[in-house]
PDB file of N, CA and C in Angstrom:
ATOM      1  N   UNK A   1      26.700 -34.044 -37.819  1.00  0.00           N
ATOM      2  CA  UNK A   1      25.747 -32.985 -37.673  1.00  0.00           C
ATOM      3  C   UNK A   1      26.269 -31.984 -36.628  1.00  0.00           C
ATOM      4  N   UNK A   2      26.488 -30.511 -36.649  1.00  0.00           N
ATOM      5  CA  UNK A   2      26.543 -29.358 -36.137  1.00  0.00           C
ATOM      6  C   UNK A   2      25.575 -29.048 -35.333  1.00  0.00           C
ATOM      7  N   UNK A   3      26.102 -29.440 -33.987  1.00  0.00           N
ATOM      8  CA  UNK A   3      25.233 -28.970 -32.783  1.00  0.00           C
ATOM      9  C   UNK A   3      24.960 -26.895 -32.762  1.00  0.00           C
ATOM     10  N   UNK A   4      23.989 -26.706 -33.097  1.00  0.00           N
ATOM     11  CA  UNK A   4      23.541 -24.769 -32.740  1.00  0.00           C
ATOM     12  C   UNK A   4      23.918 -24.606 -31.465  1.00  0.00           C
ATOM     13  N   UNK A   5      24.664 -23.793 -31.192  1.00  0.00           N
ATOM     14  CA  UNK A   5      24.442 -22.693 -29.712  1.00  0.00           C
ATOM     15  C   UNK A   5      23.495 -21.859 -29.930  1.00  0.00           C
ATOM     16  N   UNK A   6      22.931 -22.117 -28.465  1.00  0.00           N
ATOM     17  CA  UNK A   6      21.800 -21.473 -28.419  1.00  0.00           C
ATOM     18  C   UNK A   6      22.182 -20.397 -26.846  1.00  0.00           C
ATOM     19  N   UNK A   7      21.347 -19.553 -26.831  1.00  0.00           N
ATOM     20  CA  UNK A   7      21.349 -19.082 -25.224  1.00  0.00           C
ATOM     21  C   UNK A   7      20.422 -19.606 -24.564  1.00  0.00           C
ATOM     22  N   UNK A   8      20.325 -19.256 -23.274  1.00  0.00           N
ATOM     23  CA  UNK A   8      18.916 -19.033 -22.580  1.00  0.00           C
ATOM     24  C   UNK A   8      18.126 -18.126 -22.971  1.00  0.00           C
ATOM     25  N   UNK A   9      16.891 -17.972 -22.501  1.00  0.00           N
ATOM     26  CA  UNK A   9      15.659 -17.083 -22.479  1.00  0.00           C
ATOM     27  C   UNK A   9      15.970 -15.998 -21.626  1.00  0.00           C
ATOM     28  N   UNK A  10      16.564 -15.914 -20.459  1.00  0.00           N
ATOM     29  CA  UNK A  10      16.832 -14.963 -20.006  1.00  0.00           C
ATOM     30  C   UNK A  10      18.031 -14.332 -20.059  1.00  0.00           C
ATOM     31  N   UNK A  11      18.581 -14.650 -20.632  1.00  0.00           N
ATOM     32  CA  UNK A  11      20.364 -14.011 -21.066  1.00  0.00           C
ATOM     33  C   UNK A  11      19.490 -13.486 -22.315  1.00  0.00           C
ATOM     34  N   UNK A  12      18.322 -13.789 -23.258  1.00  0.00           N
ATOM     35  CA  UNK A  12      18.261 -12.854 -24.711  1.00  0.00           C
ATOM     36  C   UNK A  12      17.877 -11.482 -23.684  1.00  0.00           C
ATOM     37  N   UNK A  13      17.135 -11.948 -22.825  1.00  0.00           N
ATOM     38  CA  UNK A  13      15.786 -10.853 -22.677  1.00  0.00           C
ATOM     39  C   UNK A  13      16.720 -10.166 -21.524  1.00  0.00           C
ATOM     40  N   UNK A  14      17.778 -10.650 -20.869  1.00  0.00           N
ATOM     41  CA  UNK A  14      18.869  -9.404 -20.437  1.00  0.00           C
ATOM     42  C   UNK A  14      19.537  -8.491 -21.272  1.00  0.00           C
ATOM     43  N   UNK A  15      20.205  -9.292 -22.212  1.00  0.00           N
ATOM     44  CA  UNK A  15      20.596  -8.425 -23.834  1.00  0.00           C
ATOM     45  C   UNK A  15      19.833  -7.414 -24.008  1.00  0.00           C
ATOM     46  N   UNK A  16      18.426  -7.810 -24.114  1.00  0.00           N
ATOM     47  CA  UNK A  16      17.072  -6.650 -24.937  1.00  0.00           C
ATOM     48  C   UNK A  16      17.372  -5.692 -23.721  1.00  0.00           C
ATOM     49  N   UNK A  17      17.047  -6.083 -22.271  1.00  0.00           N
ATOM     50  CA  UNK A  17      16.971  -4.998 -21.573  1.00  0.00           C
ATOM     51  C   UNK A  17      18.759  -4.375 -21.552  1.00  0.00           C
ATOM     52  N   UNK A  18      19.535  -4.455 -21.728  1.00  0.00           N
ATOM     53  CA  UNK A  18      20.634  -4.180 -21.626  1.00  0.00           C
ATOM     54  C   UNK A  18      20.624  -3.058 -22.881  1.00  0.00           C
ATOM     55  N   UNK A  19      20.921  -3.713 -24.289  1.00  0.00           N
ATOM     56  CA  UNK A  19      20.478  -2.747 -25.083  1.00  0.00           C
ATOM     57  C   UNK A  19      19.941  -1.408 -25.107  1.00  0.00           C
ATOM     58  N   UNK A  20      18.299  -1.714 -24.642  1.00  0.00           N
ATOM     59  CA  UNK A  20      17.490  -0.301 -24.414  1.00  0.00           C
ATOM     60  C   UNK A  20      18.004   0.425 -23.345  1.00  0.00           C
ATOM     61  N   UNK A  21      18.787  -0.091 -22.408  1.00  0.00           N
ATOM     62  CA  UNK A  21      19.437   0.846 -21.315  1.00  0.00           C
ATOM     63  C   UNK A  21      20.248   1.688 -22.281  1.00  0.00           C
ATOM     64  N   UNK A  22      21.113   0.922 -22.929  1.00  0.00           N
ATOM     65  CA  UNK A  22      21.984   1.669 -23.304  1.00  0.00           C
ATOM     66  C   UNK A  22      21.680   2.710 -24.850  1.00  0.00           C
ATOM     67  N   UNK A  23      20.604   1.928 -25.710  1.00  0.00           N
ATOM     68  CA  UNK A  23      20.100   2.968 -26.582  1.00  0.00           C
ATOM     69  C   UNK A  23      19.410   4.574 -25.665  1.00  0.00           C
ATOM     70  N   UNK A  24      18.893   4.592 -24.685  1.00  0.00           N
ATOM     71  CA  UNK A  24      18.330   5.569 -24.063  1.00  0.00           C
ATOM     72  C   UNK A  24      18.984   6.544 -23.483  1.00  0.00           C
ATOM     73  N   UNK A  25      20.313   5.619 -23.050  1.00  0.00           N
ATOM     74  CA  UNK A  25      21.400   6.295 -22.290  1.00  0.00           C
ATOM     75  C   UNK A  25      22.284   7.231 -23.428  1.00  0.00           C
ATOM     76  N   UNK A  26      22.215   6.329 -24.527  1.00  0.00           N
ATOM     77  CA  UNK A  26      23.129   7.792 -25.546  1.00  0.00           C
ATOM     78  C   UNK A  26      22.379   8.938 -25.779  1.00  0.00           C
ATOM     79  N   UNK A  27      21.010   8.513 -26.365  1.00  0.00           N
ATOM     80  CA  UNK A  27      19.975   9.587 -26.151  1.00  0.00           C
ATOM     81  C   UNK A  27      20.252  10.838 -25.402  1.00  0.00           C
ATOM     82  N   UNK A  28      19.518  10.451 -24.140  1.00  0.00           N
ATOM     83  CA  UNK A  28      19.982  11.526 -23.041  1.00  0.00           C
ATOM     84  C   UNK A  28      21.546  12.229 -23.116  1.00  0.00           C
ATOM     85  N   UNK A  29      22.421  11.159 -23.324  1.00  0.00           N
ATOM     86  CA  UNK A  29      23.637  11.774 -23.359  1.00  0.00           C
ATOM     87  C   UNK A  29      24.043  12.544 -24.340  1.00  0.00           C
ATOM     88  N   UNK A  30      24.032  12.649 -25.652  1.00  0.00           N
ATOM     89  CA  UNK A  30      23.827  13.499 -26.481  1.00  0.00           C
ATOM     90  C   UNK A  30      23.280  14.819 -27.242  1.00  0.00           C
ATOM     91  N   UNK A  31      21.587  14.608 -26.131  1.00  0.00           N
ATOM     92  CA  UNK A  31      20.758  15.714 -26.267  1.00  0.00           C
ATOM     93  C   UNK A  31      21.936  16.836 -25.070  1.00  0.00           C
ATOM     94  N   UNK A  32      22.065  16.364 -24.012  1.00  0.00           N
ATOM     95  CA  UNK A  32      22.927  16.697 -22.740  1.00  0.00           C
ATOM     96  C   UNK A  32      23.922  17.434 -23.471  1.00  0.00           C
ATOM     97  N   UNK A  33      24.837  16.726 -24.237  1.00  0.00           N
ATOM     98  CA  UNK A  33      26.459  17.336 -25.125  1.00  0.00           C
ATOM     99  C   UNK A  33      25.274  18.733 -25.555  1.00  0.00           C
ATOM    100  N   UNK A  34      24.689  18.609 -26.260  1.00  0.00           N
ATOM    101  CA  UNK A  34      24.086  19.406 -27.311  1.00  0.00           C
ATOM    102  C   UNK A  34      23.609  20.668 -26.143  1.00  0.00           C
ATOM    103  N   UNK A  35      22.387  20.393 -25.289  1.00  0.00           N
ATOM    104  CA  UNK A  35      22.422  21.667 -24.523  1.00  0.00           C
ATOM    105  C   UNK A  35      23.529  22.097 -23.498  1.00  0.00           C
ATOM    106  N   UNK A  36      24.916  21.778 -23.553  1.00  0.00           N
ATOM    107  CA  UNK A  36      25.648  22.089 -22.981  1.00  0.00           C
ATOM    108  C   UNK A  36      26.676  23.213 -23.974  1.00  0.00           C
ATOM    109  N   UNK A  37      26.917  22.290 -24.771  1.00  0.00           N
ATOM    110  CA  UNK A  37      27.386  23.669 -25.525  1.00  0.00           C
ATOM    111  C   UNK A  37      26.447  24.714 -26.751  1.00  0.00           C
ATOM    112  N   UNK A  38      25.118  24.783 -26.553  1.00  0.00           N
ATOM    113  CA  UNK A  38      24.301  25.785 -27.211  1.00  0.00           C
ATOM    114  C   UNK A  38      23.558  26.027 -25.922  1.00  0.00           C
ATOM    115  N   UNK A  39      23.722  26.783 -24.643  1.00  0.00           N
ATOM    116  CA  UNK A  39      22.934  26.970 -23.568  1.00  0.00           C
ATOM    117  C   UNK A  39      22.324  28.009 -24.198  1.00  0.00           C
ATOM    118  N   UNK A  40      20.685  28.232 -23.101  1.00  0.00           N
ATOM    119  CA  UNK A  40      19.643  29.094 -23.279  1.00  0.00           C
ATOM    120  C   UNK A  40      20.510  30.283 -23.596  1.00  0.00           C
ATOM    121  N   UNK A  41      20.013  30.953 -23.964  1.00  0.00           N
ATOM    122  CA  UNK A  41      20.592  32.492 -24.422  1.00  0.00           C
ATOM    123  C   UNK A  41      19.409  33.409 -24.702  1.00  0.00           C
ATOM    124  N   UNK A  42      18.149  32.824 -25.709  1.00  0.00           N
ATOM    125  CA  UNK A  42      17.430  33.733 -26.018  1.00  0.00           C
ATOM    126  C   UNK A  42      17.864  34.633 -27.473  1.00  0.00           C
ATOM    127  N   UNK A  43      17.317  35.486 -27.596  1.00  0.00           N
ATOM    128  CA  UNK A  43      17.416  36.272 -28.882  1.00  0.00           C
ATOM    129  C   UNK A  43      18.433  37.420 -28.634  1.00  0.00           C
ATOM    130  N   UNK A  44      18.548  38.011 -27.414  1.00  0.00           N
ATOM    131  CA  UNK A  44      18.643  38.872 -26.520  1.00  0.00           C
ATOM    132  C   UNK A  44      18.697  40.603 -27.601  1.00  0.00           C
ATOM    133  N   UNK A  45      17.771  40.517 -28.220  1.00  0.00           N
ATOM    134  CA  UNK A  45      18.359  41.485 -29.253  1.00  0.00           C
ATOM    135  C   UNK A  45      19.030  41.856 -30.252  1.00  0.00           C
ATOM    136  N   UNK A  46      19.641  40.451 -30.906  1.00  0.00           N
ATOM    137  CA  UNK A  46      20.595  40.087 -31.783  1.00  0.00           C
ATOM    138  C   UNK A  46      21.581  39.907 -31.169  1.00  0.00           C
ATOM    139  N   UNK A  47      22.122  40.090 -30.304  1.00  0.00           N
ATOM    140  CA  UNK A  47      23.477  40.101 -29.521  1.00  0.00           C
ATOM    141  C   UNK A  47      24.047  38.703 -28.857  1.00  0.00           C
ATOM    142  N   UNK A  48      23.170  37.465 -29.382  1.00  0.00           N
ATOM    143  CA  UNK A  48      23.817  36.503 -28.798  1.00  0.00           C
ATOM    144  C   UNK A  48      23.471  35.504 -30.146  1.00  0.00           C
ATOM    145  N   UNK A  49      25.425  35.127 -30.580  1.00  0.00           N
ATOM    146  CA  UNK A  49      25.429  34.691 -31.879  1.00  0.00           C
ATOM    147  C   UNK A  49      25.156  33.262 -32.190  1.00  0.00           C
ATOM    148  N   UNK A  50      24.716  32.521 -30.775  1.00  0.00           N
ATOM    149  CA  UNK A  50      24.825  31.018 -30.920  1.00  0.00           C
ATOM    150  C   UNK A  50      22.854  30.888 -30.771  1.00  0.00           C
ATOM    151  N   UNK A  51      22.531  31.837 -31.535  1.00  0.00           N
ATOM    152  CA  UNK A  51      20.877  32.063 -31.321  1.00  0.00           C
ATOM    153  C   UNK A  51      20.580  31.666 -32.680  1.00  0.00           C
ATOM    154  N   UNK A  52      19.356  30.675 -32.409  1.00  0.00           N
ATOM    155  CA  UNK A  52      19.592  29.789 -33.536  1.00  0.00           C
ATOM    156  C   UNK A  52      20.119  28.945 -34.524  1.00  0.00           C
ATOM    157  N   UNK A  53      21.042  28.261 -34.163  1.00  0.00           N
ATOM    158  CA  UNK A  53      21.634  27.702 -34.765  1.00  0.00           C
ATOM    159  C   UNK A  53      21.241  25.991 -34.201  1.00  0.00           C
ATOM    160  N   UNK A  54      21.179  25.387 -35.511  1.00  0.00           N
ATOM    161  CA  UNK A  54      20.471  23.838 -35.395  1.00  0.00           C
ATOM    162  C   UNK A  54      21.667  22.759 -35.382  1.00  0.00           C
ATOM    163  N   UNK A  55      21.806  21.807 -34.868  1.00  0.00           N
ATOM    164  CA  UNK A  55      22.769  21.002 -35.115  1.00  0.00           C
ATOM    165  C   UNK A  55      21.609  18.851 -35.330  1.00  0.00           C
ATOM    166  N   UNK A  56      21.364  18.953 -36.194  1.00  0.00           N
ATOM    167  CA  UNK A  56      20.236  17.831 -36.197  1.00  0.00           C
ATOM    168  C   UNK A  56      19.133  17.834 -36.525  1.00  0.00           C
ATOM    169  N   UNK A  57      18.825  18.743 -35.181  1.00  0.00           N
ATOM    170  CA  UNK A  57      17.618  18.895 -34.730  1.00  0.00           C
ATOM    171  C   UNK A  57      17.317  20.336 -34.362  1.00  0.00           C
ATOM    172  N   UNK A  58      16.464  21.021 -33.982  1.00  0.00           N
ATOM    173  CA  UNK A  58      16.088  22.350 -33.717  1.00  0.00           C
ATOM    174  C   UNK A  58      15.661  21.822 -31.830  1.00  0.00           C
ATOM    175  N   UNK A  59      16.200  22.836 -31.038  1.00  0.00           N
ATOM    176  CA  UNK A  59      16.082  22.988 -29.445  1.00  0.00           C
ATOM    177  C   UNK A  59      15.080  22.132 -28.810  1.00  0.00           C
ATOM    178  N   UNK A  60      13.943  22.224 -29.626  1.00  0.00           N
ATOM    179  CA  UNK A  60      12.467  21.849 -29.183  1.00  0.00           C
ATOM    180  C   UNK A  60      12.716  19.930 -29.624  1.00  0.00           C
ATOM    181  N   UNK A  61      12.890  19.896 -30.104  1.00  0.00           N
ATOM    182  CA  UNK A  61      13.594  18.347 -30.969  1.00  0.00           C
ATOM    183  C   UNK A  61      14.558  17.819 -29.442  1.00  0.00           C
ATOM    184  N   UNK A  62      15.471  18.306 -29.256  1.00  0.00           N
ATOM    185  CA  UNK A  62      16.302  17.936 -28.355  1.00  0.00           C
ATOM    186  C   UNK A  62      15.649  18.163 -27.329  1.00  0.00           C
ATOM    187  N   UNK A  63      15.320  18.742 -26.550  1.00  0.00           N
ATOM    188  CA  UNK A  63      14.629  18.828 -25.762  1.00  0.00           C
ATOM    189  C   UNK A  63      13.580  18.061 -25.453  1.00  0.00           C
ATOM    190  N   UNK A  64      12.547  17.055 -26.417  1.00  0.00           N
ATOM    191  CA  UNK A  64      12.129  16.380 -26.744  1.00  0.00           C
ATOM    192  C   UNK A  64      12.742  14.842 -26.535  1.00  0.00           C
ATOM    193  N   UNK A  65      13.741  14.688 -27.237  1.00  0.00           N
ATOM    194  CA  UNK A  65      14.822  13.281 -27.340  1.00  0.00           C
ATOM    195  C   UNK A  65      15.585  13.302 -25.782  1.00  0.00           C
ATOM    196  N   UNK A  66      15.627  14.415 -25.274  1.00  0.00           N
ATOM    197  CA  UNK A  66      16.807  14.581 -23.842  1.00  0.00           C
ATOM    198  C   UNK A  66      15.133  14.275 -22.969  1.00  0.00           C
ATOM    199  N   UNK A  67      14.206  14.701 -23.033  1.00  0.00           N
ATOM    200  CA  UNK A  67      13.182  14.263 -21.745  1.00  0.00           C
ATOM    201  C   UNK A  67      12.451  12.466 -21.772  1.00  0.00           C
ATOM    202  N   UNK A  68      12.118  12.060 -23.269  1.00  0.00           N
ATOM    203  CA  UNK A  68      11.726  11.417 -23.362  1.00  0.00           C
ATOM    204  C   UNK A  68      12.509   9.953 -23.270  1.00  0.00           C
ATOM    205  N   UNK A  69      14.252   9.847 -23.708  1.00  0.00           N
ATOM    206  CA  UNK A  69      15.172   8.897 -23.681  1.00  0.00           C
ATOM    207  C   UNK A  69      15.195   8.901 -21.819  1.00  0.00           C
ATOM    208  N   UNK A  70      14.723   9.631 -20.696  1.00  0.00           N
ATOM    209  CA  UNK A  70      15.474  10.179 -20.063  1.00  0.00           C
ATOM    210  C   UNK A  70      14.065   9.108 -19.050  1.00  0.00           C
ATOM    211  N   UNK A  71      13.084   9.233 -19.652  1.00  0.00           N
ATOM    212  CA  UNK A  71      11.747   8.530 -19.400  1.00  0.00           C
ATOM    213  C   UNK A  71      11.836   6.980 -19.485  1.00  0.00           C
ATOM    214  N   UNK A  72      12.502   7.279 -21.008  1.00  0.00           N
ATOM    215  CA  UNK A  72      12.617   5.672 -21.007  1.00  0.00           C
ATOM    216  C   UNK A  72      13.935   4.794 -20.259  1.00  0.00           C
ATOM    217  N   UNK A  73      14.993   5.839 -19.833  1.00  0.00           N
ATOM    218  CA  UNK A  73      15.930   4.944 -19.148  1.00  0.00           C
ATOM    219  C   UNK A  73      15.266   4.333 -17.917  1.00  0.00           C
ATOM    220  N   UNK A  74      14.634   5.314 -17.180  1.00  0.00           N
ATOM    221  CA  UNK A  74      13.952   5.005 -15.794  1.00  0.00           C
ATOM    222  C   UNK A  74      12.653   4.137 -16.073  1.00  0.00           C
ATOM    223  N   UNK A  75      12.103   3.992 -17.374  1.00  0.00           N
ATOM    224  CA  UNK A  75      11.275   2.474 -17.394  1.00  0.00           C
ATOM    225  C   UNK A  75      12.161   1.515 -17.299  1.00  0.00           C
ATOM    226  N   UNK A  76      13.017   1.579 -18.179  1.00  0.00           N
ATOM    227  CA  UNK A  76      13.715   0.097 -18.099  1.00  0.00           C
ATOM    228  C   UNK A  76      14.791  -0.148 -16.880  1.00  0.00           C
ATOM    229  N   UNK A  77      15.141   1.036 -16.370  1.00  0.00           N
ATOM    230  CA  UNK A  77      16.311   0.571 -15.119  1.00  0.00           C
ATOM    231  C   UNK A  77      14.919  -0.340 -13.894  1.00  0.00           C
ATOM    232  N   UNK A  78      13.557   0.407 -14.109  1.00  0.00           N
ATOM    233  CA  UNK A  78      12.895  -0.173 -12.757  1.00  0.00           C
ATOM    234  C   UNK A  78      12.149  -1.147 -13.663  1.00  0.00           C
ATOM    235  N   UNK A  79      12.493  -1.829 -14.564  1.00  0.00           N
ATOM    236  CA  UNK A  79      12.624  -3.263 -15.125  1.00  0.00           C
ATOM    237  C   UNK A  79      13.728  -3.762 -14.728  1.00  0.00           C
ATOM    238  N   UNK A  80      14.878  -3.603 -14.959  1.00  0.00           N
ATOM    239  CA  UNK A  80      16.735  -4.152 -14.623  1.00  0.00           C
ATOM    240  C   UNK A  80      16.391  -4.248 -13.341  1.00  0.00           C
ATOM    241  N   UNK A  81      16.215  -3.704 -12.383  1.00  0.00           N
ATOM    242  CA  UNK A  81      16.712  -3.353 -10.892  1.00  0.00           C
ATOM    243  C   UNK A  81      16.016  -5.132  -9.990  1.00  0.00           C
ATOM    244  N   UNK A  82      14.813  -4.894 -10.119  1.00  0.00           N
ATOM    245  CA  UNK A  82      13.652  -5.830 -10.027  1.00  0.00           C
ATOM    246  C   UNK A  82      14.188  -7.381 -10.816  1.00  0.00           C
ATOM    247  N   UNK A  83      14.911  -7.471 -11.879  1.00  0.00           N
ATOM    248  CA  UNK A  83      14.982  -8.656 -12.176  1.00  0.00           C
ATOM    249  C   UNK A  83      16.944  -8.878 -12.103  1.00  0.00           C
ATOM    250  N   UNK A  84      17.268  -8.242 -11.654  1.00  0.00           N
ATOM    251  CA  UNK A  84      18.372  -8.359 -10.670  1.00  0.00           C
ATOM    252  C   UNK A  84      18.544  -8.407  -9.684  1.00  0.00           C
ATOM    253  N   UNK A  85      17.609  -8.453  -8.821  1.00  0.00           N
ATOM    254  CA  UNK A  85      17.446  -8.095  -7.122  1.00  0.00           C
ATOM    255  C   UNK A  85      18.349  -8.999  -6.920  1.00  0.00           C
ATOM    256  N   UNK A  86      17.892 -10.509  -7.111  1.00  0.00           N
ATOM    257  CA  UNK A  86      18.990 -11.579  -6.116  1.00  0.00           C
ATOM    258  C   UNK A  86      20.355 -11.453  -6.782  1.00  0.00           C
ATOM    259  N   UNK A  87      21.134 -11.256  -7.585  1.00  0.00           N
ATOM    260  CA  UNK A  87      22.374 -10.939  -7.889  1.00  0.00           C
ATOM    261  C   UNK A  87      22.692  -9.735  -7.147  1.00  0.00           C
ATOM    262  N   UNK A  88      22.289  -8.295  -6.848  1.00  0.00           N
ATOM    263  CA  UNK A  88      22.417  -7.264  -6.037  1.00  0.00           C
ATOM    264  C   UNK A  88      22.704  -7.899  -4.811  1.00  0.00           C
ATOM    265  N   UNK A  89      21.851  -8.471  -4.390  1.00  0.00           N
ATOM    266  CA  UNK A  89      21.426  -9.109  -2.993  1.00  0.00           C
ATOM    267  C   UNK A  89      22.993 -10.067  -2.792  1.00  0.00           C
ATOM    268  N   UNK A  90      23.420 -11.179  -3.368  1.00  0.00           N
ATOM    269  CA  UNK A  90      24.168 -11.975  -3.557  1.00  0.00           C
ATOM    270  C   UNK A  90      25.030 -11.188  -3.256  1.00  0.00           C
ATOM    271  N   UNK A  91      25.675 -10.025  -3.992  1.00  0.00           N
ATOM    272  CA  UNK A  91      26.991  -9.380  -4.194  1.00  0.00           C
ATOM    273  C   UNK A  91      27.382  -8.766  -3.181  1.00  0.00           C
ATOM    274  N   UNK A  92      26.368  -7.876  -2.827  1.00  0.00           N
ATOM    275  CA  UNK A  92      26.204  -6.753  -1.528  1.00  0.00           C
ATOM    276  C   UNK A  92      26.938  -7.844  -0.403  1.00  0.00           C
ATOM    277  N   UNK A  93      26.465  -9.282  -0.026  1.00  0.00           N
ATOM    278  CA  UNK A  93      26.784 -10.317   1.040  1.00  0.00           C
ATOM    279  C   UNK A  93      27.941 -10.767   0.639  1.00  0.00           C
ATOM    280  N   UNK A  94      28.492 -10.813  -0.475  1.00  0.00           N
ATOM    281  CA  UNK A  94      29.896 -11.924  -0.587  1.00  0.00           C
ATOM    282  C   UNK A  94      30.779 -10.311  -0.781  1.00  0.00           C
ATOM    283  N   UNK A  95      30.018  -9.109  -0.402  1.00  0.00           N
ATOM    284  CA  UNK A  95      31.244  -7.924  -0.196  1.00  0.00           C
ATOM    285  C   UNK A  95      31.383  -7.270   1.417  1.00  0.00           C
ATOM    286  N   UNK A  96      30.356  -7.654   1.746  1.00  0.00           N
ATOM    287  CA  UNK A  96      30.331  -7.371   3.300  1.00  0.00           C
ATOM    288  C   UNK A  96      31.084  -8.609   4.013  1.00  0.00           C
ATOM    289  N   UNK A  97      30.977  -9.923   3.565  1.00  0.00           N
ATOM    290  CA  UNK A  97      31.839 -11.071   4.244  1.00  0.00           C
ATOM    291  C   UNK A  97      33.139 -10.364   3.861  1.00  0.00           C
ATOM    292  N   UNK A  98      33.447 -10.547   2.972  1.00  0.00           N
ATOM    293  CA  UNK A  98      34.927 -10.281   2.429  1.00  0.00           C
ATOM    294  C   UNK A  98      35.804  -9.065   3.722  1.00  0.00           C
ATOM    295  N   UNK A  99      34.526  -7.878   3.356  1.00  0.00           N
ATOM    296  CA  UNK A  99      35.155  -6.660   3.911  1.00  0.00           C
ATOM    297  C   UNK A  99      35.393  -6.888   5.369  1.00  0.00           C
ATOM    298  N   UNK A 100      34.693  -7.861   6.463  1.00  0.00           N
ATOM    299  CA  UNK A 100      34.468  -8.470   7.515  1.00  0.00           C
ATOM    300  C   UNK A 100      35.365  -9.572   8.002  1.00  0.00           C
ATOM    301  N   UNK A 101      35.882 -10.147   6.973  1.00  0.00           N
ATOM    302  CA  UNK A 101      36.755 -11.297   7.007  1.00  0.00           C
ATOM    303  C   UNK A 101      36.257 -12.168   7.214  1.00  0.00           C
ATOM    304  N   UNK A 102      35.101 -12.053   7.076  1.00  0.00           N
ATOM    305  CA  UNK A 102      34.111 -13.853   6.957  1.00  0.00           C
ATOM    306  C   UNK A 102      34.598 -14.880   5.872  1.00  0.00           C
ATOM    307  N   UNK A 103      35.091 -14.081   5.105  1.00  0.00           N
ATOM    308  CA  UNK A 103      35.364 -14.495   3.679  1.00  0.00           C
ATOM    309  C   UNK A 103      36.703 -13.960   2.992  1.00  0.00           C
ATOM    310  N   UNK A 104      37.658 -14.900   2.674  1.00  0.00           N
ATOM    311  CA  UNK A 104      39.063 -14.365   2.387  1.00  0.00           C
ATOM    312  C   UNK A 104      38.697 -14.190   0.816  1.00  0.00           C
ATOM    313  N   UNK A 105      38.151 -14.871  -0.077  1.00  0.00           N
ATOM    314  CA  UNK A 105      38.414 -14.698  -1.289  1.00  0.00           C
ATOM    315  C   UNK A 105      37.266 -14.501  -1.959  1.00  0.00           C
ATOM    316  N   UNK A 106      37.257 -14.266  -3.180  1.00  0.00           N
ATOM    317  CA  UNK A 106      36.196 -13.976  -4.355  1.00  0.00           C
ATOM    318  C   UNK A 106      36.850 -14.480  -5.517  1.00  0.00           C
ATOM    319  N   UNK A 107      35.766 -15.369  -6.321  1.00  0.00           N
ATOM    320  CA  UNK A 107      36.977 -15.664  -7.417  1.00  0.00           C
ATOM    321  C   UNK A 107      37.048 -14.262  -8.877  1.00  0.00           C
ATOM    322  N   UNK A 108      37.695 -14.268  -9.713  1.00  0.00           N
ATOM    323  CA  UNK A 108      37.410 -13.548 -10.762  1.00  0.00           C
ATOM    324  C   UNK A 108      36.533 -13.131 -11.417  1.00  0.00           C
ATOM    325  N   UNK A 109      35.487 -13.495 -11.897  1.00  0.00           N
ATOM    326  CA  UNK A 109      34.538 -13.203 -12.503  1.00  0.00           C
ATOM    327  C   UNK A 109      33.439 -12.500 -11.344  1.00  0.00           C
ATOM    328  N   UNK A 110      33.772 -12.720 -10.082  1.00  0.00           N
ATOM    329  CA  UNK A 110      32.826 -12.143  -9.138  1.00  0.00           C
ATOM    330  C   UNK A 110      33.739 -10.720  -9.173  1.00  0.00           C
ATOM    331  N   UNK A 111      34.896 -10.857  -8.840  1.00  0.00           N
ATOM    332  CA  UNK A 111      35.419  -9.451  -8.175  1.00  0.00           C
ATOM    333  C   UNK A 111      35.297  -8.351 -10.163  1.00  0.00           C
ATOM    334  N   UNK A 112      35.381  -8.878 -11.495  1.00  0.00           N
ATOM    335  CA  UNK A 112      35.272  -8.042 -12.624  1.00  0.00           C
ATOM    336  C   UNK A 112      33.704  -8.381 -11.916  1.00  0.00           C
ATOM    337  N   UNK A 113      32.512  -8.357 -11.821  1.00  0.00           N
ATOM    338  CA  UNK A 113      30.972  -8.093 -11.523  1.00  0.00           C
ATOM    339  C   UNK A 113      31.245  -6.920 -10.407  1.00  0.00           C
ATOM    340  N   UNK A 114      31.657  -6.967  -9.803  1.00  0.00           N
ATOM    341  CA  UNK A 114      31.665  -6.145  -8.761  1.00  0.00           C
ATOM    342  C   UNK A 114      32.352  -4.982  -9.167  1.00  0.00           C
ATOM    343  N   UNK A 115      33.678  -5.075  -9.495  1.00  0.00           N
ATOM    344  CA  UNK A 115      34.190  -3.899 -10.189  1.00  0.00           C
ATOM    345  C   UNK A 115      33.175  -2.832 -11.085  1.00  0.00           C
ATOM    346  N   UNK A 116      32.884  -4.122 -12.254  1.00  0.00           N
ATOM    347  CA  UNK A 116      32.060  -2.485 -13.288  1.00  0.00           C
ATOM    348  C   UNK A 116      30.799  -2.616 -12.585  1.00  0.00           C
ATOM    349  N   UNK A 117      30.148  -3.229 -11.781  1.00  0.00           N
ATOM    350  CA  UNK A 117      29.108  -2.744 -11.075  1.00  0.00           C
ATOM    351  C   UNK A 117      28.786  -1.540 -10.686  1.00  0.00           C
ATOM    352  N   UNK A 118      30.272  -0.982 -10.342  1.00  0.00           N
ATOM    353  CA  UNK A 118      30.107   0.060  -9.427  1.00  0.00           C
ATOM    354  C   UNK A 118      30.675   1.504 -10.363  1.00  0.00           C
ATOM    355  N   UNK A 119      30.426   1.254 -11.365  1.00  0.00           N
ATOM    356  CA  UNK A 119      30.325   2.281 -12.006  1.00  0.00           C
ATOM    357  C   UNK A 119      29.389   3.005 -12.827  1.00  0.00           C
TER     358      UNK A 119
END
């Protein structure tokens, strides 16, 4: 008989929150691409040729998807933040020993946590 892998309960429900970080985060980032290269302009009289033009969605649409993804990143980061505290907490101390010389080493998987942490 074939033992299932299973996860924990809180490694799914990090996934879920991990996920929606990152579904929200393209969001924003995309509406962002989009009003960066079609900036406000206005009608100005006919004289400005990138006036009106839709790529998806129409301005009000994006504008829409760029405020509201932008809402939902900051629900879920002050969900993440809160149920990461003691790992923050943990890291911040085994980087201040280190930097202090309390502490000569870190093994691998701490110093890759720390690395993309900080990006």
């Amino acid at each position: 008989m074939e033992k299932k892998a299973t996860i924990s309960a809180q490694t799914r429900n990090n996934w879920w929150i991990d996920l929606a970080l990152f579904a929200s985060g393209i969001a924003v980032f995309f509406s962002s691409i989009y009003f960066l290269i079609l900036p406000v302009g206005g009608y100005k009289g006919g004289r400005n040729p990138m006036y009106g033009i839709i790529i998806l969605f129409d301005r009000h649409t994006w504008g829409d998807i760029h405020i509201w993804g932008g809402v939902a990143m900051l629900a879920v980061v002050a969900l993440h933040i809160p149920l990461h505290w003691s790992w923050i907490v943990n890291m911040t101390k085994r980087v201040f020993k280190i930097a202090t010389g309390q502490c000569k080493s870190m093994n691998a998987r701490g110093k890759f946590n720390f690395s993309s942490s900080r990006f």
